[in-house]
C-alpha atoms as a PDB file:
ATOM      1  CA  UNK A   1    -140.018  35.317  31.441  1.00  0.00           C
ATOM      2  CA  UNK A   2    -138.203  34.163  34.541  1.00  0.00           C
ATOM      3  CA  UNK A   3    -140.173  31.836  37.165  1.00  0.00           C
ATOM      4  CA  UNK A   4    -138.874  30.226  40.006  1.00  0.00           C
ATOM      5  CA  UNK A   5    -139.341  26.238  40.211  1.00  0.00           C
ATOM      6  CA  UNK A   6    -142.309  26.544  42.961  1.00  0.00           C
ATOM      7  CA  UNK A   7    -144.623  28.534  40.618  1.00  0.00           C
ATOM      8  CA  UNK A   8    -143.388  26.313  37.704  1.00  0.00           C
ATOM      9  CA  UNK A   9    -144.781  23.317  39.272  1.00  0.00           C
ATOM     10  CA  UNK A  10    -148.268  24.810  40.470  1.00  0.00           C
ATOM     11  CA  UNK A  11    -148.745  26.748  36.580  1.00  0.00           C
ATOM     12  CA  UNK A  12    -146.793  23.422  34.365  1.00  0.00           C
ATOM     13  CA  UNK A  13    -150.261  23.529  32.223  1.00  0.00           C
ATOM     14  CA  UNK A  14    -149.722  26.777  31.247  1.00  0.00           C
ATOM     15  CA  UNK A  15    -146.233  27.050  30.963  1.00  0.00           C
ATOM     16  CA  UNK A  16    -145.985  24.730  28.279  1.00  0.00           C
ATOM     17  CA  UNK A  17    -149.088  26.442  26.200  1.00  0.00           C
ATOM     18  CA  UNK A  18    -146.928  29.758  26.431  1.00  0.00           C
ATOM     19  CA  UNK A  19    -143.708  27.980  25.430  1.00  0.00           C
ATOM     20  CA  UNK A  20    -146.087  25.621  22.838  1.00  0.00           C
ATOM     21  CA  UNK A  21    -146.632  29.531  21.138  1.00  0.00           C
ATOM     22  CA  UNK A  22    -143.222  30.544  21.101  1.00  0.00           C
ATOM     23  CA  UNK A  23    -141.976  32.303  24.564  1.00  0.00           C
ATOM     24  CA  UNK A  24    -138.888  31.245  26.132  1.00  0.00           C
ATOM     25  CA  UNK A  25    -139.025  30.497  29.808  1.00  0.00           C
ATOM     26  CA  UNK A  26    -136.649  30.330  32.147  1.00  0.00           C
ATOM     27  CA  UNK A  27    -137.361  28.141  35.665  1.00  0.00           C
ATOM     28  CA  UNK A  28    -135.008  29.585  38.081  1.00  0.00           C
ATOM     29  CA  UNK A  29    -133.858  27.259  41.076  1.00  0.00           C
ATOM     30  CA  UNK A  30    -132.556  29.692  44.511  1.00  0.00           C
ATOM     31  CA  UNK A  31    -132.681  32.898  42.182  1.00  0.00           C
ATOM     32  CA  UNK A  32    -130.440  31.622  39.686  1.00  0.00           C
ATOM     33  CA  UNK A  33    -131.601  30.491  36.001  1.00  0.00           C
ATOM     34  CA  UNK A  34    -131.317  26.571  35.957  1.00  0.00           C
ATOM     35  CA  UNK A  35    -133.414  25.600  33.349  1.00  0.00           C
ATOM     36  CA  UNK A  36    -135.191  26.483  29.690  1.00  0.00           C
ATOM     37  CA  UNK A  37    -138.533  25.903  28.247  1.00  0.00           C
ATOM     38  CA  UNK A  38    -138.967  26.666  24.237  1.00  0.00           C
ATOM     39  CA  UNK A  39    -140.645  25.106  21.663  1.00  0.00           C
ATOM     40  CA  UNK A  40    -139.718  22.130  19.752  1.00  0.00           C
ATOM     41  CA  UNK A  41    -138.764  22.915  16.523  1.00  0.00           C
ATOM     42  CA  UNK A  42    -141.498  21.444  13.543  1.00  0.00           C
ATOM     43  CA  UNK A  43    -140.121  17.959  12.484  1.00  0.00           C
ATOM     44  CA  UNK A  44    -138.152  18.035   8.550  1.00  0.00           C
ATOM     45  CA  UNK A  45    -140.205  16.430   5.981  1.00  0.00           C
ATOM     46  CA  UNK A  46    -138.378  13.335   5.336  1.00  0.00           C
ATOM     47  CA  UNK A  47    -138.048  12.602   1.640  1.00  0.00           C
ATOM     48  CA  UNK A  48    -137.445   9.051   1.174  1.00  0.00           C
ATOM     49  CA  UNK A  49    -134.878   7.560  -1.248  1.00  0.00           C
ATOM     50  CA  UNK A  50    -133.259  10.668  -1.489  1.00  0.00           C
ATOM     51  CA  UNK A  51    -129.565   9.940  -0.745  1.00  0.00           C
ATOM     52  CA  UNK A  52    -130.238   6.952  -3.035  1.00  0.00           C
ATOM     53  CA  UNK A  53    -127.001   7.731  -5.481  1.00  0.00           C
ATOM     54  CA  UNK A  54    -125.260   9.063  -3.007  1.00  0.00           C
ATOM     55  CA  UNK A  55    -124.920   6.315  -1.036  1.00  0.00           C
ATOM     56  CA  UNK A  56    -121.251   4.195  -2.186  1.00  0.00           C
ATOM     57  CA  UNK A  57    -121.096   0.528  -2.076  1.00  0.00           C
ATOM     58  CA  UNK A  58    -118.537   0.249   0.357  1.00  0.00           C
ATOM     59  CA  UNK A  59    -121.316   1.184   2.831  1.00  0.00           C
ATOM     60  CA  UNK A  60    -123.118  -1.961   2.430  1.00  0.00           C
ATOM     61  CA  UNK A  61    -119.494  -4.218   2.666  1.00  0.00           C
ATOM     62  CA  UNK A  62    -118.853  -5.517   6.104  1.00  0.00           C
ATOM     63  CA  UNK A  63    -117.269  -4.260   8.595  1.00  0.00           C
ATOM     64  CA  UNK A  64    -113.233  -4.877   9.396  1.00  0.00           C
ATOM     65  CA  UNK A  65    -112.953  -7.364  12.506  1.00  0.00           C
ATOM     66  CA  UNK A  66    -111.052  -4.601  14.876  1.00  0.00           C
ATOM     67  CA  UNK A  67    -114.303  -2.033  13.890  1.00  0.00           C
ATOM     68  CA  UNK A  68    -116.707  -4.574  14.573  1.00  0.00           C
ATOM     69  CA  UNK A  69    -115.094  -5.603  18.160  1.00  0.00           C
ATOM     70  CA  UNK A  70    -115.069  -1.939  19.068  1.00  0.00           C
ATOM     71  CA  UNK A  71    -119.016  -1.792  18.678  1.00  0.00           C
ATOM     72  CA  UNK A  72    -119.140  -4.862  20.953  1.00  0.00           C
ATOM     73  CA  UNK A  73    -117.162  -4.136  23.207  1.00  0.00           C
END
């Protein structure tokens, strides 16, 4: 479905139940498509502790001193 920004704004409500259920909508801006309403995808179940032997020990030694004075830089 294609709908210009004007309508968009007056029928927002309803636009995002029909995207909320799965239709794409476009908002077109002077005729031409400009932006996209979908759905969110459902969140991942997070699974704690799962990357728990995975994870080396080097990733818990600190940092060199030129890494760390790039992140505050």
């Amino acid at each position: 479905m294609v709908i210009n920004v004007h309508e968009a704004k007056t029928k927002f409500s309803a636009l995002l139940e029909r995207a909320h259920r799965g239709e794409e909508i476009i908002v077109a801006k002077a005729g031409k498509p400009y932006a996209r309403l979908v759905p969110l995808e459902p969140p991942r179940e997070r699974i704690p502790g799962r990357y728990r032997d995975e994870i080396p020990n080097s990733f818990f030694e600190p940092l060199p001193e030129d890494e760390l004075a790039k992140w505050e830089a």
